[in-house]
Protein backbone atom coordinates (compact mmCIF):
# COMPACT_ATOMS: atom_id res chain seq x y z
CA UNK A 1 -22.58 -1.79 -21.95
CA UNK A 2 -19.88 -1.11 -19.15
CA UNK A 3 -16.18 -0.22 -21.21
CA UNK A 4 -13.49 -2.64 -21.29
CA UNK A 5 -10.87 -2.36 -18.44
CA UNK A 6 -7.84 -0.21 -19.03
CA UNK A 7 -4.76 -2.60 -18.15
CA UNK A 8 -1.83 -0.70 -16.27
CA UNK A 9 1.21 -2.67 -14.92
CA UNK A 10 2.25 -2.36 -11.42
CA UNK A 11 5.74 -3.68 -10.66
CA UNK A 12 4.94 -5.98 -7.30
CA UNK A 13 4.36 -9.77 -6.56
CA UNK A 14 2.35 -9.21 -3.36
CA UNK A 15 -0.98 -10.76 -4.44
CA UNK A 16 -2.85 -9.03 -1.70
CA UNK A 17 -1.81 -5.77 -2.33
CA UNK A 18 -2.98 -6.45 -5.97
CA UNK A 19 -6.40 -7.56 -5.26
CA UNK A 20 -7.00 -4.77 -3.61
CA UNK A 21 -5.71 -2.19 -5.78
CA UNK A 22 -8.20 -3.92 -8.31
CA UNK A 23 -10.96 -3.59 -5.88
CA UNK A 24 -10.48 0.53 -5.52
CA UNK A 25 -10.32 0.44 -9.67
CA UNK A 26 -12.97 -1.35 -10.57
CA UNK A 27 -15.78 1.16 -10.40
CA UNK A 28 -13.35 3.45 -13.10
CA UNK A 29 -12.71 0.80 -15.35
CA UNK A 30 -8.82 0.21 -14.86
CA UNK A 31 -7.47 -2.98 -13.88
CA UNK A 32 -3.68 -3.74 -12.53
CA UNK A 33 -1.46 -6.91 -13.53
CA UNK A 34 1.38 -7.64 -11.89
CA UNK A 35 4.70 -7.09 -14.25
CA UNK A 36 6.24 -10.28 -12.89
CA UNK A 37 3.31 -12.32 -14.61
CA UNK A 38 3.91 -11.58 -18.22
CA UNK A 39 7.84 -10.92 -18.12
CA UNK A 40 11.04 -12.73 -16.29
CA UNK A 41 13.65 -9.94 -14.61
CA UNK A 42 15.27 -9.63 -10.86
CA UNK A 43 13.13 -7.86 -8.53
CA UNK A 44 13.90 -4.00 -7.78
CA UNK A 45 16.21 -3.01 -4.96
CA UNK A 46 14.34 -0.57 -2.68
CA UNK A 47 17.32 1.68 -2.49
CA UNK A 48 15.41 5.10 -2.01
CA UNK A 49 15.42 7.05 0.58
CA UNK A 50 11.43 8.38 0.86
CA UNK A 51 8.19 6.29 -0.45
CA UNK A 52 8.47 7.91 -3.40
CA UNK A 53 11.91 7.34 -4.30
CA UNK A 54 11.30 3.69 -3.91
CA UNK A 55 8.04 3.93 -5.80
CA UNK A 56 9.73 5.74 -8.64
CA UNK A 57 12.60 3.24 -8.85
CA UNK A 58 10.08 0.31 -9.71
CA UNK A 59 7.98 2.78 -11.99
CA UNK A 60 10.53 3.14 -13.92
CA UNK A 61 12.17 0.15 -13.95
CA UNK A 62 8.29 -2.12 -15.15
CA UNK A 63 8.28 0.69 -17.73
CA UNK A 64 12.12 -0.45 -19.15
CA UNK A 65 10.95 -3.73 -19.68
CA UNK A 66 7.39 -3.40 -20.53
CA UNK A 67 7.38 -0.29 -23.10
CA UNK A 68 4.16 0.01 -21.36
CA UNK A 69 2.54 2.48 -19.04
CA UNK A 70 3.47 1.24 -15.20
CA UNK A 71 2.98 2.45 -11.62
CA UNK A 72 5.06 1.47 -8.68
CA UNK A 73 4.00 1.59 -5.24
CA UNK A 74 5.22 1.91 -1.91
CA UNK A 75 3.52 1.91 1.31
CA UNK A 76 4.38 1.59 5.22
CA UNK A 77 2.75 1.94 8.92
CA UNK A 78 4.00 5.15 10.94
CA UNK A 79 4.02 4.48 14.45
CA UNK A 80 4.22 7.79 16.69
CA UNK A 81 5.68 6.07 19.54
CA UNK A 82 8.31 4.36 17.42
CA UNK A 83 9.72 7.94 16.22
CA UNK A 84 7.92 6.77 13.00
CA UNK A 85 8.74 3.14 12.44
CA UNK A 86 8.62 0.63 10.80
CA UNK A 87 7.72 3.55 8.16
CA UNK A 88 9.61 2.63 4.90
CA UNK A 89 11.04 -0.78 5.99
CA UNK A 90 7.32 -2.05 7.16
CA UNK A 91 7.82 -4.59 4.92
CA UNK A 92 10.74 -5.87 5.97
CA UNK A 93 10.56 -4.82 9.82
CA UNK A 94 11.89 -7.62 11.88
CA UNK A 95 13.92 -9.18 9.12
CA UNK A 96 12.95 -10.81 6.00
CA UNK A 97 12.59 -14.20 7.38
CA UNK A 98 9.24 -12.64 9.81
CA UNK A 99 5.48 -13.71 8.34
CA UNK A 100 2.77 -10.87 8.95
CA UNK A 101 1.74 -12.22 12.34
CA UNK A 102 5.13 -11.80 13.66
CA UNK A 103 5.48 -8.26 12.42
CA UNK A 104 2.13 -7.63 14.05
CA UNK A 105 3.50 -9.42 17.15
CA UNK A 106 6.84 -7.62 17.34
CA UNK A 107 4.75 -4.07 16.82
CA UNK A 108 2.43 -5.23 20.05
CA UNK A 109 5.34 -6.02 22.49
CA UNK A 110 7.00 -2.66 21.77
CA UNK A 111 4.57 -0.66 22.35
CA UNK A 112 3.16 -3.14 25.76
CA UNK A 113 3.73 -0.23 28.58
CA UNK A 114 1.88 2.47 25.89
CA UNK A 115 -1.26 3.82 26.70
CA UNK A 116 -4.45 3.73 23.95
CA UNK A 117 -3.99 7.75 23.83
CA UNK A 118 -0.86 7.38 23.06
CA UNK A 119 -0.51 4.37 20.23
CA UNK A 120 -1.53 6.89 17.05
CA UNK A 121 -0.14 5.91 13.98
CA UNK A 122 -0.89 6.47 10.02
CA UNK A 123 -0.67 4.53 7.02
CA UNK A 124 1.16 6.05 4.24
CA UNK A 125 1.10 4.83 0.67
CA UNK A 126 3.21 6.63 -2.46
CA UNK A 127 1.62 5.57 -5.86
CA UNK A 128 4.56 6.50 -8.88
CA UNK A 129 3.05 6.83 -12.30
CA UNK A 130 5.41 6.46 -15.25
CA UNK A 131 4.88 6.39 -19.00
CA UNK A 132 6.84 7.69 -22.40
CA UNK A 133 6.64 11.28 -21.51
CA UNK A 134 6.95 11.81 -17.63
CA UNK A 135 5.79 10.65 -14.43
CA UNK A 136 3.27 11.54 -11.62
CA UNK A 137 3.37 10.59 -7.84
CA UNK A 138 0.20 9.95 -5.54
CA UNK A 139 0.11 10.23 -2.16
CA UNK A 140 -2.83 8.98 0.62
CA UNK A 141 -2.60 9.57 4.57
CA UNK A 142 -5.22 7.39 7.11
CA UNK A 143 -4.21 8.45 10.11
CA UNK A 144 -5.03 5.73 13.02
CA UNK A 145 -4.35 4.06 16.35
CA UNK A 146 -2.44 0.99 17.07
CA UNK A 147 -4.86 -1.69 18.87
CA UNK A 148 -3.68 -3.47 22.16
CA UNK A 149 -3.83 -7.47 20.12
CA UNK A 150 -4.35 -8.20 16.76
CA UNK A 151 -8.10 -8.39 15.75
CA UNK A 152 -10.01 -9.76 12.97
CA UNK A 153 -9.13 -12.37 9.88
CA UNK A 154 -9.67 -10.09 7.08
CA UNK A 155 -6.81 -7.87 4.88
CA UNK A 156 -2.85 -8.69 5.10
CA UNK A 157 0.00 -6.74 6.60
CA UNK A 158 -0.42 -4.95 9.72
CA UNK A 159 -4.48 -4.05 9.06
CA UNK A 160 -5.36 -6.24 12.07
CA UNK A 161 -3.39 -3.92 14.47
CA UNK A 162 -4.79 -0.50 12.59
CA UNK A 163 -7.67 0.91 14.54
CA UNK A 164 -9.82 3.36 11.98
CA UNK A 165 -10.99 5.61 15.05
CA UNK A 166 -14.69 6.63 13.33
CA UNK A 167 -15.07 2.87 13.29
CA UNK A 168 -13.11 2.11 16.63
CA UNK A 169 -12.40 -1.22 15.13
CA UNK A 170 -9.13 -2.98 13.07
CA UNK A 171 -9.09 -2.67 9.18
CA UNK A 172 -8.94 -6.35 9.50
CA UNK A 173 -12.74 -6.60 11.47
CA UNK A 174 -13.81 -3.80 9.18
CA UNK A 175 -13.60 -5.91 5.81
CA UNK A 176 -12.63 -5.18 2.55
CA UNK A 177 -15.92 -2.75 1.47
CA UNK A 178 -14.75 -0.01 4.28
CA UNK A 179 -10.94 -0.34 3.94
CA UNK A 180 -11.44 0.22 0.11
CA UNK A 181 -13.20 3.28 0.45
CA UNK A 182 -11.49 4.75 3.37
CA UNK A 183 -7.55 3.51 3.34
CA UNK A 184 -4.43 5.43 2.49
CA UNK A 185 -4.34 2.55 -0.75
CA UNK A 186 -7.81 4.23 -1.77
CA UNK A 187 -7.00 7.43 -1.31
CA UNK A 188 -3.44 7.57 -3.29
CA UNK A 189 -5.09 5.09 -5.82
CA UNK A 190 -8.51 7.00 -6.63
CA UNK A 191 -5.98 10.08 -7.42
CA UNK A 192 -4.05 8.20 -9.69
CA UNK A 193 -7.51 6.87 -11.41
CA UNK A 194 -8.65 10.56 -11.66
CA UNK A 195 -5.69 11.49 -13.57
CA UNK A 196 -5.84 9.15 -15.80
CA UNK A 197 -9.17 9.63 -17.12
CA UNK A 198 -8.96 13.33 -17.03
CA UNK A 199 -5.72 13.57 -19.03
CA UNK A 200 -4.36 10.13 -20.22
């Protein structure tokens, strides 16, 4: 008989995000519910400086109000050419008014005159662990390129501009079964799974 899911809060409203997060747990048995679906509060100023900072700020803050065991997470795209934007304002590069494809868009035209070689990039995402007695940060790295258009239907965010160079194709033509195994998100969230089975 497979064991019931572990339940752990995660302080975000972005249903993507979510569903994919539940897709890396599901082989260890821990499932994530968004905070905002079982309690009523103001969303969480990302004030911080680093991923981490921000990540901790919402950790904490789900944990507050839910007396429960919560993670936060915060995640960007590095662009090489773009001394490293969007980086921690990816999700609000543009302004906040700007929908996915016109993120995407905006990335494309600035880097127009830059060759292939030249387009690397890496996805970064910061995974903050907080319950009664301390807290724990996460980290996963996929380093990448940055594609000349955007490609493929599948993911959110900027995956169809990602190129995963073993694949030479967008996290967005790849699917869901390859991102989930191979994507900074897996990465910082397997880490997080691993410590909580081996010590919580």
């Amino acid at each position: 008989m497979k064991p019931a899911s572990r339940l752990i809060y995660i302080l975000s409203k972005n249903s993507g995000k979510i569903k994919e997060i539940n897709a890396i747990l599901s082989s260890y048995s821990i499932s994530v519910r968004s905070l905002f679906q079982d309690f009523s509060f103001e969303e969480v100023a990302e004030t911080g400086s680093s991923y981490a900072e921000n990540a901790l700020l919402k950790a904490h803050h789900g944990f507050k109000i839910s007396e429960n065991i919560c993670i936060g997470e915060d995640s960007g795209l590095e662009v090489d050419a773009l001394d490293g934007a969007p980086g921690l304002f990816s999700a609000r590069f543009g302004g906040e008014t700007l929908d996915s494809k016109e993120k995407n868009k905006q990335i494309l035209e600035l880097l127009k005159k830059v060759p292939q070689d030249q387009r690397s990039a890496c996805f970064v995402c910061v995974v903050a662990l907080v319950w009664e007695k301390s807290e724990k940060i996460f980290e996963g790295r996929c380093p990448g390129l940055i594609s000349q258009e955007s490609r493929g239907s599948s993911g959110f965010g900027y995956d169809p501009i990602f190129i995963l160079p073993p694949y030479q194709k967008t996290f967005a033509e790849l699917g869901e079964n390859i991102k989930n195994r191979l994507s900074h998100r897996a990465i910082a969230f397997r880490k997080l799974a691993e410590f909580l089975l081996s010590n919580m």
